[in-house]
Protein backbone atom coordinates (compact mmCIF):
# COMPACT_ATOMS: atom_id res chain seq x y z
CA UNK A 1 24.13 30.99 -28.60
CA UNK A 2 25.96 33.06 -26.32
CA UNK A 3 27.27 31.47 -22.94
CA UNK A 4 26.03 34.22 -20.73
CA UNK A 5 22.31 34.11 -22.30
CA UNK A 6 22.41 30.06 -21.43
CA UNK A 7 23.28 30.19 -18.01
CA UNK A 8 20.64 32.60 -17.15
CA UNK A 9 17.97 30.24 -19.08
CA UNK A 10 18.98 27.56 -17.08
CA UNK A 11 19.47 29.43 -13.58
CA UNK A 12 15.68 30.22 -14.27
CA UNK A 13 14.48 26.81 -14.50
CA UNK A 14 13.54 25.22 -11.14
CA UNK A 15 13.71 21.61 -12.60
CA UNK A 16 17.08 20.17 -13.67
CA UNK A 17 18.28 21.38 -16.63
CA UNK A 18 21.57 20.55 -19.57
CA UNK A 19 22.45 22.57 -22.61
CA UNK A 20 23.59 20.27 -25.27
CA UNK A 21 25.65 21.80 -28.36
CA UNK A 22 27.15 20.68 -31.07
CA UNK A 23 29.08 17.44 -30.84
CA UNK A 24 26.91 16.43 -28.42
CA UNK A 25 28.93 18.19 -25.57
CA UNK A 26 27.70 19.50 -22.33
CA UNK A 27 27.44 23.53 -22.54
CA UNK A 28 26.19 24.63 -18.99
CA UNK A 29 24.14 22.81 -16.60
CA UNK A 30 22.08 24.39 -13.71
CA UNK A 31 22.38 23.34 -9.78
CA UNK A 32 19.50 21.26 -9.98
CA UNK A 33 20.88 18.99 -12.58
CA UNK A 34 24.60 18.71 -10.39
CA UNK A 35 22.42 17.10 -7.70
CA UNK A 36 20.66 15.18 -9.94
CA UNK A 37 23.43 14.34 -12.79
CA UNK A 38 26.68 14.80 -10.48
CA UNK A 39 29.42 17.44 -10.73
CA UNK A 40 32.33 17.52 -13.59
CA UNK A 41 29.38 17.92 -16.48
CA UNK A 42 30.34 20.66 -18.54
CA UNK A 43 32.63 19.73 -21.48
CA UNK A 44 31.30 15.94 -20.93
CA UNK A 45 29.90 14.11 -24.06
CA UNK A 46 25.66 14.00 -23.28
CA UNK A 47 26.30 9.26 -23.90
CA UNK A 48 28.81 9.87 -21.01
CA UNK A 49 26.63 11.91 -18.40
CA UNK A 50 23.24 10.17 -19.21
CA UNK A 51 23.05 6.42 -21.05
CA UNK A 52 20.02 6.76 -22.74
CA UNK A 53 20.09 5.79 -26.61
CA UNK A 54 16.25 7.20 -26.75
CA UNK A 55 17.35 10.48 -25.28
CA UNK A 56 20.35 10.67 -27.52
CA UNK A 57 18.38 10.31 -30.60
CA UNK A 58 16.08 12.99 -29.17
CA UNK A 59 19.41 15.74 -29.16
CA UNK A 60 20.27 14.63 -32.65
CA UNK A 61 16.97 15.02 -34.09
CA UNK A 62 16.11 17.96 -33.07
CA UNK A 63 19.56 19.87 -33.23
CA UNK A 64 18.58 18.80 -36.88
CA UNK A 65 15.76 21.08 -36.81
CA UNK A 66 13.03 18.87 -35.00
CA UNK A 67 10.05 19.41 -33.32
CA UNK A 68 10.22 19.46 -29.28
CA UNK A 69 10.53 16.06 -27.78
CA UNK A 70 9.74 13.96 -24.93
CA UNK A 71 11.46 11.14 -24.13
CA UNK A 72 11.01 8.84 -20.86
CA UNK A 73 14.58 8.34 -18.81
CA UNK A 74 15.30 6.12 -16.19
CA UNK A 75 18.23 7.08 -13.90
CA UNK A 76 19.61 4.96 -10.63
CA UNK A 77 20.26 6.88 -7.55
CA UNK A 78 21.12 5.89 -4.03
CA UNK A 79 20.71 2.00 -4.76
CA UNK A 80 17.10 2.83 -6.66
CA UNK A 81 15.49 4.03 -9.89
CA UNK A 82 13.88 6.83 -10.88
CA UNK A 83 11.59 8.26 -14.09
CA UNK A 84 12.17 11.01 -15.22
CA UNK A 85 10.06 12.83 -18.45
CA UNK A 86 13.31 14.55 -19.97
CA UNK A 87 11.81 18.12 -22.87
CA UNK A 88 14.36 18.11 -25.29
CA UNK A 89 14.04 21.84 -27.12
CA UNK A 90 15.90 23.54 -29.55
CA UNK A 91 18.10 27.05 -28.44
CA UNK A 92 20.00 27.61 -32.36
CA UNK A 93 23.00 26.65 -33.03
CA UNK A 94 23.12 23.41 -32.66
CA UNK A 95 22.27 24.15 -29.18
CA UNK A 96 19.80 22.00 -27.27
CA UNK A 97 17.74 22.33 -24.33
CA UNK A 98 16.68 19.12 -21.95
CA UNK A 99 14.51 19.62 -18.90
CA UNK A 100 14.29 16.83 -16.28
CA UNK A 101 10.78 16.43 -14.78
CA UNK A 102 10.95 13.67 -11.80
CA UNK A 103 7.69 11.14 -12.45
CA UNK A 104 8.52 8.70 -10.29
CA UNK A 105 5.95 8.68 -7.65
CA UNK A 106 3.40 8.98 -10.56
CA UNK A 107 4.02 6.42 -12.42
CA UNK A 108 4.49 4.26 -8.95
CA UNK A 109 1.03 5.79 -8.25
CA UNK A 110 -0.10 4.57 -11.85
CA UNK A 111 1.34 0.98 -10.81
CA UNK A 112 -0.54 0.67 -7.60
CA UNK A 113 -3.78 1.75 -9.41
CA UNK A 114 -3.27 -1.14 -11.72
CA UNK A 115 -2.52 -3.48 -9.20
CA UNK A 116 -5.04 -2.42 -7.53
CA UNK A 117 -7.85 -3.13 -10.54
CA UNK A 118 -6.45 -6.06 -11.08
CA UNK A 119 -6.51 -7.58 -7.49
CA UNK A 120 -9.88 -6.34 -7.19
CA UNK A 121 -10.46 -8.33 -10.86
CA UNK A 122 -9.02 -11.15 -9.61
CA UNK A 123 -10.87 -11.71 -6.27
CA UNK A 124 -14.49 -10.49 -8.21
CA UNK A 125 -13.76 -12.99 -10.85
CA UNK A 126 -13.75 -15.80 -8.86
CA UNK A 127 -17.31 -15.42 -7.25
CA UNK A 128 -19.05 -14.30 -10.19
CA UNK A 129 -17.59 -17.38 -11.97
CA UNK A 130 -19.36 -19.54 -9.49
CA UNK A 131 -22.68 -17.44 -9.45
CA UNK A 132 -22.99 -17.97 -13.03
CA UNK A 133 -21.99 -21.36 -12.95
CA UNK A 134 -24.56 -22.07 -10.37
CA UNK A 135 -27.26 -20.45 -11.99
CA UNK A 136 -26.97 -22.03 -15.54
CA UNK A 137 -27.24 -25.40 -13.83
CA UNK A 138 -30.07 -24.73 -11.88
CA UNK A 139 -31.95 -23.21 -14.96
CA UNK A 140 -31.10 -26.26 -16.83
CA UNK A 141 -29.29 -29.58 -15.04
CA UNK A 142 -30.61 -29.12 -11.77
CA UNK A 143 -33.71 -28.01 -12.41
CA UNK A 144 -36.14 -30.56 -10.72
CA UNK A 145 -33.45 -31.33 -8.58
CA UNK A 146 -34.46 -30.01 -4.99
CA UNK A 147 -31.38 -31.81 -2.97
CA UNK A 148 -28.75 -29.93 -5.20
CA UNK A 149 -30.70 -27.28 -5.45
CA UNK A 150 -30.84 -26.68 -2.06
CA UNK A 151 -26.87 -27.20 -1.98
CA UNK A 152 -25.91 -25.07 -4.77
CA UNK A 153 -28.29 -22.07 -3.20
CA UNK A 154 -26.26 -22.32 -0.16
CA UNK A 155 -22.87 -22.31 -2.18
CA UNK A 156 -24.06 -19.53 -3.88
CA UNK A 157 -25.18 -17.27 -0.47
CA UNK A 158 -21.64 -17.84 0.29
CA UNK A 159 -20.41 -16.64 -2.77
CA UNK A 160 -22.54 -13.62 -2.59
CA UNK A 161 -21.72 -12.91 0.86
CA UNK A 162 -18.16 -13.12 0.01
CA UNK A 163 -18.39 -10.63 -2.67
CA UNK A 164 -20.67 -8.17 -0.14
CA UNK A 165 -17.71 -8.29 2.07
CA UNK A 166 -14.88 -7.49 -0.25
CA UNK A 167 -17.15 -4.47 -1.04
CA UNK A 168 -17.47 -3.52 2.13
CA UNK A 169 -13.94 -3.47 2.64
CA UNK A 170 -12.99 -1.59 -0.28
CA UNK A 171 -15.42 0.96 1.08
CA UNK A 172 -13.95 1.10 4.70
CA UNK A 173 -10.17 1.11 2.99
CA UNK A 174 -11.36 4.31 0.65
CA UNK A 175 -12.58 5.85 3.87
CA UNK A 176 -9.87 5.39 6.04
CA UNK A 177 -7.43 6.65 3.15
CA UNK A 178 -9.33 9.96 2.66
CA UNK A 179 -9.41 10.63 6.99
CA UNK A 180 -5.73 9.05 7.16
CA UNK A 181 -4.24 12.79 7.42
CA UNK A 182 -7.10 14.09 9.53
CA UNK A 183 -5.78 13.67 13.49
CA UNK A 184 -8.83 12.46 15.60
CA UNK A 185 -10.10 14.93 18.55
CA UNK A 186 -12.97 13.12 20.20
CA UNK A 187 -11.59 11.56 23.79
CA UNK A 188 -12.28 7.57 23.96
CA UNK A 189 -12.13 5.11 26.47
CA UNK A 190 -9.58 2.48 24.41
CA UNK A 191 -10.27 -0.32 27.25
CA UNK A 192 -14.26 -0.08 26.72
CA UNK A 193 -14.10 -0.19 22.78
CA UNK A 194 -11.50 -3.57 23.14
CA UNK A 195 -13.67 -5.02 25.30
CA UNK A 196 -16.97 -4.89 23.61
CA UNK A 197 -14.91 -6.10 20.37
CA UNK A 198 -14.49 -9.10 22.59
CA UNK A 199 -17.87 -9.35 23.92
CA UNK A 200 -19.22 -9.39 20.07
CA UNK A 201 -16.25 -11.73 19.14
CA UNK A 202 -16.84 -14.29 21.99
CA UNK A 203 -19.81 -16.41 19.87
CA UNK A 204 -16.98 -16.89 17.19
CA UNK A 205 -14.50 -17.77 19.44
CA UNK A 206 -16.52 -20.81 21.27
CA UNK A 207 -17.23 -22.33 17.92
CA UNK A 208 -13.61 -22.09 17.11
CA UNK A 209 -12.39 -23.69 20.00
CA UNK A 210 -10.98 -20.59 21.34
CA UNK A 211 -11.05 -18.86 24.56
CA UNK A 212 -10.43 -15.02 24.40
CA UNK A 213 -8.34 -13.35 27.70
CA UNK A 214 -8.16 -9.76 28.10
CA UNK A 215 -5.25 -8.51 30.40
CA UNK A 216 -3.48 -5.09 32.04
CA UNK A 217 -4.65 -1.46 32.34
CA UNK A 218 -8.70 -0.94 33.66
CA UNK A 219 -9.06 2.51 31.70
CA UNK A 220 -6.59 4.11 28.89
CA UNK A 221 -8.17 7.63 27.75
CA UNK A 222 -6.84 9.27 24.31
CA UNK A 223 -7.92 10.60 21.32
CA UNK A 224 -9.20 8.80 18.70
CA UNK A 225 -12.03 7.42 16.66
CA UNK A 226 -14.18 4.95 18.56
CA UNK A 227 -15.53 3.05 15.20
CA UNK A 228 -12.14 3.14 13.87
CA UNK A 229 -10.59 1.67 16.40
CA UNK A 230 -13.16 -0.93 17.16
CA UNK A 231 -12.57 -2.16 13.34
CA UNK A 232 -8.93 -2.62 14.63
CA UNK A 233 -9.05 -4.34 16.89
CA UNK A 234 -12.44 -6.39 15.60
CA UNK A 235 -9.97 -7.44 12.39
CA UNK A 236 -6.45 -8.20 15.13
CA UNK A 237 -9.06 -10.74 17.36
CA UNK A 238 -10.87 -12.29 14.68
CA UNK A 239 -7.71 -12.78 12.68
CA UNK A 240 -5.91 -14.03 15.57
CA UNK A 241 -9.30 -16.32 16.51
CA UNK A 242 -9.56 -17.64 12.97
CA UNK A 243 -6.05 -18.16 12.28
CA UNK A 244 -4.70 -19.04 16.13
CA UNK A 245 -6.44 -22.41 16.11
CA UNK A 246 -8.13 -24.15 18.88
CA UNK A 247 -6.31 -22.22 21.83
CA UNK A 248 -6.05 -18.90 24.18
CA UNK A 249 -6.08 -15.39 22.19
CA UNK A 250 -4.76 -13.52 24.67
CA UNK A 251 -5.14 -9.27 24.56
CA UNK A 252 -3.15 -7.19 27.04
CA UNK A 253 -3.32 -3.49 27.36
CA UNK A 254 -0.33 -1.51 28.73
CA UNK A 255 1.97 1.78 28.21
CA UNK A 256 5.40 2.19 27.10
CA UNK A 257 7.72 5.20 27.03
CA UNK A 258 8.26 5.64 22.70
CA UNK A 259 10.51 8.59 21.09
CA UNK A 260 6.49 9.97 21.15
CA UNK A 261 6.07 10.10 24.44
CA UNK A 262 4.37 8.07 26.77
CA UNK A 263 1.70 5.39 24.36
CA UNK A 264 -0.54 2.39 24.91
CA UNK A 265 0.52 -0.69 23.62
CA UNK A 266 -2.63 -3.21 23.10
CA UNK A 267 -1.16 -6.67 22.00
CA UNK A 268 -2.90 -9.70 20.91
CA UNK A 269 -1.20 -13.07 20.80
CA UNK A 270 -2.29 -16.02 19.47
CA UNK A 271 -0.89 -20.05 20.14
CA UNK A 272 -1.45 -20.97 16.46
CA UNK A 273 0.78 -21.99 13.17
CA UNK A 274 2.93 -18.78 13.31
CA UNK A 275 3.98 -16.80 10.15
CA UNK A 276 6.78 -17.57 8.54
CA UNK A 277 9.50 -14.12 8.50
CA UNK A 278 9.54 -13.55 4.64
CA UNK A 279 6.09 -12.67 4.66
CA UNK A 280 5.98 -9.85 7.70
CA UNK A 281 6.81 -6.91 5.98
CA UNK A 282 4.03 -7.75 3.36
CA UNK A 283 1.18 -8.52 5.49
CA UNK A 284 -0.43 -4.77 5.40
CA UNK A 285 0.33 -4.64 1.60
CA UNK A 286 -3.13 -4.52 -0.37
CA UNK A 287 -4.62 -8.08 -1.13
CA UNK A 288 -1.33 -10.00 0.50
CA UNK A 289 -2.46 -13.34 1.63
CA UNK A 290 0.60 -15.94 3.22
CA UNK A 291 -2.31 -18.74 2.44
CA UNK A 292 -4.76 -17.56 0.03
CA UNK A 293 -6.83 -21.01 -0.31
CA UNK A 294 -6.78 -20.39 3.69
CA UNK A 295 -7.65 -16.99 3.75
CA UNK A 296 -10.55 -17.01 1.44
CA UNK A 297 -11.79 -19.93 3.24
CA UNK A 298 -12.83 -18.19 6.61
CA UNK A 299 -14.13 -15.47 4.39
CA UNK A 300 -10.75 -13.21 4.40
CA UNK A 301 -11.22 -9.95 1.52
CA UNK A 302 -6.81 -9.86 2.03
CA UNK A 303 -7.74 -6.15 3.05
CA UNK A 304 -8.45 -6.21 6.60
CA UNK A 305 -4.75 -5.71 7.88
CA UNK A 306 -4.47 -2.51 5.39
CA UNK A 307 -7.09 -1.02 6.45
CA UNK A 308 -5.65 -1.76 10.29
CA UNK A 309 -2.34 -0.11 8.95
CA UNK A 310 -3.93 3.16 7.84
CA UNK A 311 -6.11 4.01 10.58
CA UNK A 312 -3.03 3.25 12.87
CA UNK A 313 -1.31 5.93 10.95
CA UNK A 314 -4.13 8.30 11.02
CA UNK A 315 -4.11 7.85 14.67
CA UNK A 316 0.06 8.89 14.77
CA UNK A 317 1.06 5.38 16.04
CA UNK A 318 2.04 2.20 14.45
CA UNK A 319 1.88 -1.63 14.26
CA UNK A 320 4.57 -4.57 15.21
CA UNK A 321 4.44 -7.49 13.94
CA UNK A 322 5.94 -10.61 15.31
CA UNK A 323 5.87 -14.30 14.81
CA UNK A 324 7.59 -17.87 15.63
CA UNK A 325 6.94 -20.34 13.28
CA UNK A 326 4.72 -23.03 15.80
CA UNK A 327 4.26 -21.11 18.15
CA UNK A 328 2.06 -18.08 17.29
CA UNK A 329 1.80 -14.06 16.42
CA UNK A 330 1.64 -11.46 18.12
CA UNK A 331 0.54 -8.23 16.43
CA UNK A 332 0.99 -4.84 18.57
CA UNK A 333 -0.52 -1.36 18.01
CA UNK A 334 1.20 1.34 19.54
CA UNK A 335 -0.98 4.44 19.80
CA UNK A 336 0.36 7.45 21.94
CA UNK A 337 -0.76 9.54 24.85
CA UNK A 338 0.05 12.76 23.75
């Protein structure tokens, strides 16, 4: 095929793009595939430029006269991998065609959905098990039995409620994902909202041993959603009053100048166990427990901090994390002004 006619193909093709001819040799290349393949192609053999035996058995098949192909190529760039879906298509003469499509970010998509199913699986499986359990015996073993009756009714409420909650949660989460890119324009008082979270926390708190202490600014006005936020900071005090242990949770409200603009900053610090520093940067992730016996035990759903993270980010401001081993967390939300 003539070399003129090739380069315009390619130059025409948005997506990275080689011309392979005979001898497996590099023809002509377009500018997408030098940022994607590197310079110095043309004249290179195809097992130099790209190591990829499927790919290479793609060329030779069909610069034997076979159909269009699709083969799956993973290439490492900047210290990471990426997927691409490389069309292999005959020109004549020997001469092949590949187009690079880029499906990274769906098949990482694809991944999370799995993960996803399967967490959700996981943590269904687990109640149902016992539901079913429960029920068999009292249809059959503990049928006339009214003291383990009555205990294995109560197991079972908490079973159920635990499984109403993880529900509940996976609604909020959806929510919060669909609104994460719409930017909240209702003015709210952020003071008010923390403190009735603390009012409606304070019950749990006494029978936990724990005395909750609010602290700084009297009256921080900004845009945002009032339910939204009150689910915030609802899931950073009851965390912190579950997990903290017998011991002050202490909340303090005040600004600080960010890269933003002036923000709030709304901390609460707990005295308890602490969290260890490998598991920080995992804490918002989906499902992430650092004790999962633990967690499920107060009645955790592992989605709670997730759903913190995204309406954080819907709100343009973020969340710091930090912890000493003995000696407690502190989890910050930085929401600003502007």
């Amino acid at each position: 095929m003539n070399s003129d006619l090739i380069v315009r193909i390619l130059a025409g093709i948005p997506l990275p793009a080689i011309a392979v001819g005979p001898l497996d040799r590099l023809l002509q290349v377009n500018e997408a595939a030098l940022g994607l393949l590197g310079e110095g192609l043309v004249g290179r053999h195809l097992a130099l430029a790209i190591r990829n035996p499927a790919l290479l058995k793609a060329v030779a098949e069909v610069q034997a006269g076979g159909a269009v192909q699709e083969v799956r190529c993973v290439l490492s760039r900047e210290a990471r991998e990426e997927t691409y879906l490389v069309t292999v298509s005959g020109l004549g003469d020997q001469t092949v065609l590949c187009v690079f499509r880029d499906v990274s970010e769906e098949e990482r998509a694809g991944q999370m959905r799995r993960d996803f199913v399967a967490n959700v699986s996981h943590e269904l499986r687990t109640p149902l098990t016992a539901l079913m359990g429960f029920i068999e015996t009292l249809r059959y073993a503990a049928k006339d039995d009214p003291v383990a009756r009555e205990r294995f009714l109560q197991i079972m409420e908490q079973e159920a409620g635990r499984m109403n909650r993880l529900v509940q949660d996976l609604l909020h989460l959806s929510r919060v994902e669909a609104e994460e890119r719409v930017r909240p324009r209702e003015r709210v008082e952020l003071v008010g909202i923390i403190a009735g979270v603390v009012d409606t926390l304070a019950p749990l708190a006494e029978a936990s041993g724990a005395r909750i202490v609010m602290a700084g600014e009297a009256a921080v006005e900004l845009a945002g959603d009032g339910d939204q936020l009150t689910q915030v900071f609802t899931n950073l005090i009851e965390n912190a009053v579950k997990y903290g242990g017998a011991g002050e949770v202490r909340v303090t409200v005040g600004f600080e100048d960010t890269i933003r603009g002036r923000a709030v900053r709304v901390e609460v610090a707990d005295e308890g166990e602490g969290i260890d520093a490998v598991h920080i940067p995992r804490l918002t992730e989906r499902f992430y427990r650092v004790d999962s016996h633990r967690s499920r035990e107060k009645g955790g759903t592992g989605l709670g901090l997730a759903i913190v993270k995204h309406i954080v980010s819907r709100h343009r401001g973020w969340l710091r994390v930090e912890s000493v081993v003995g000696e407690g967390s502190r989890f910050s939300v930085v929401l600003p002004l502007g």
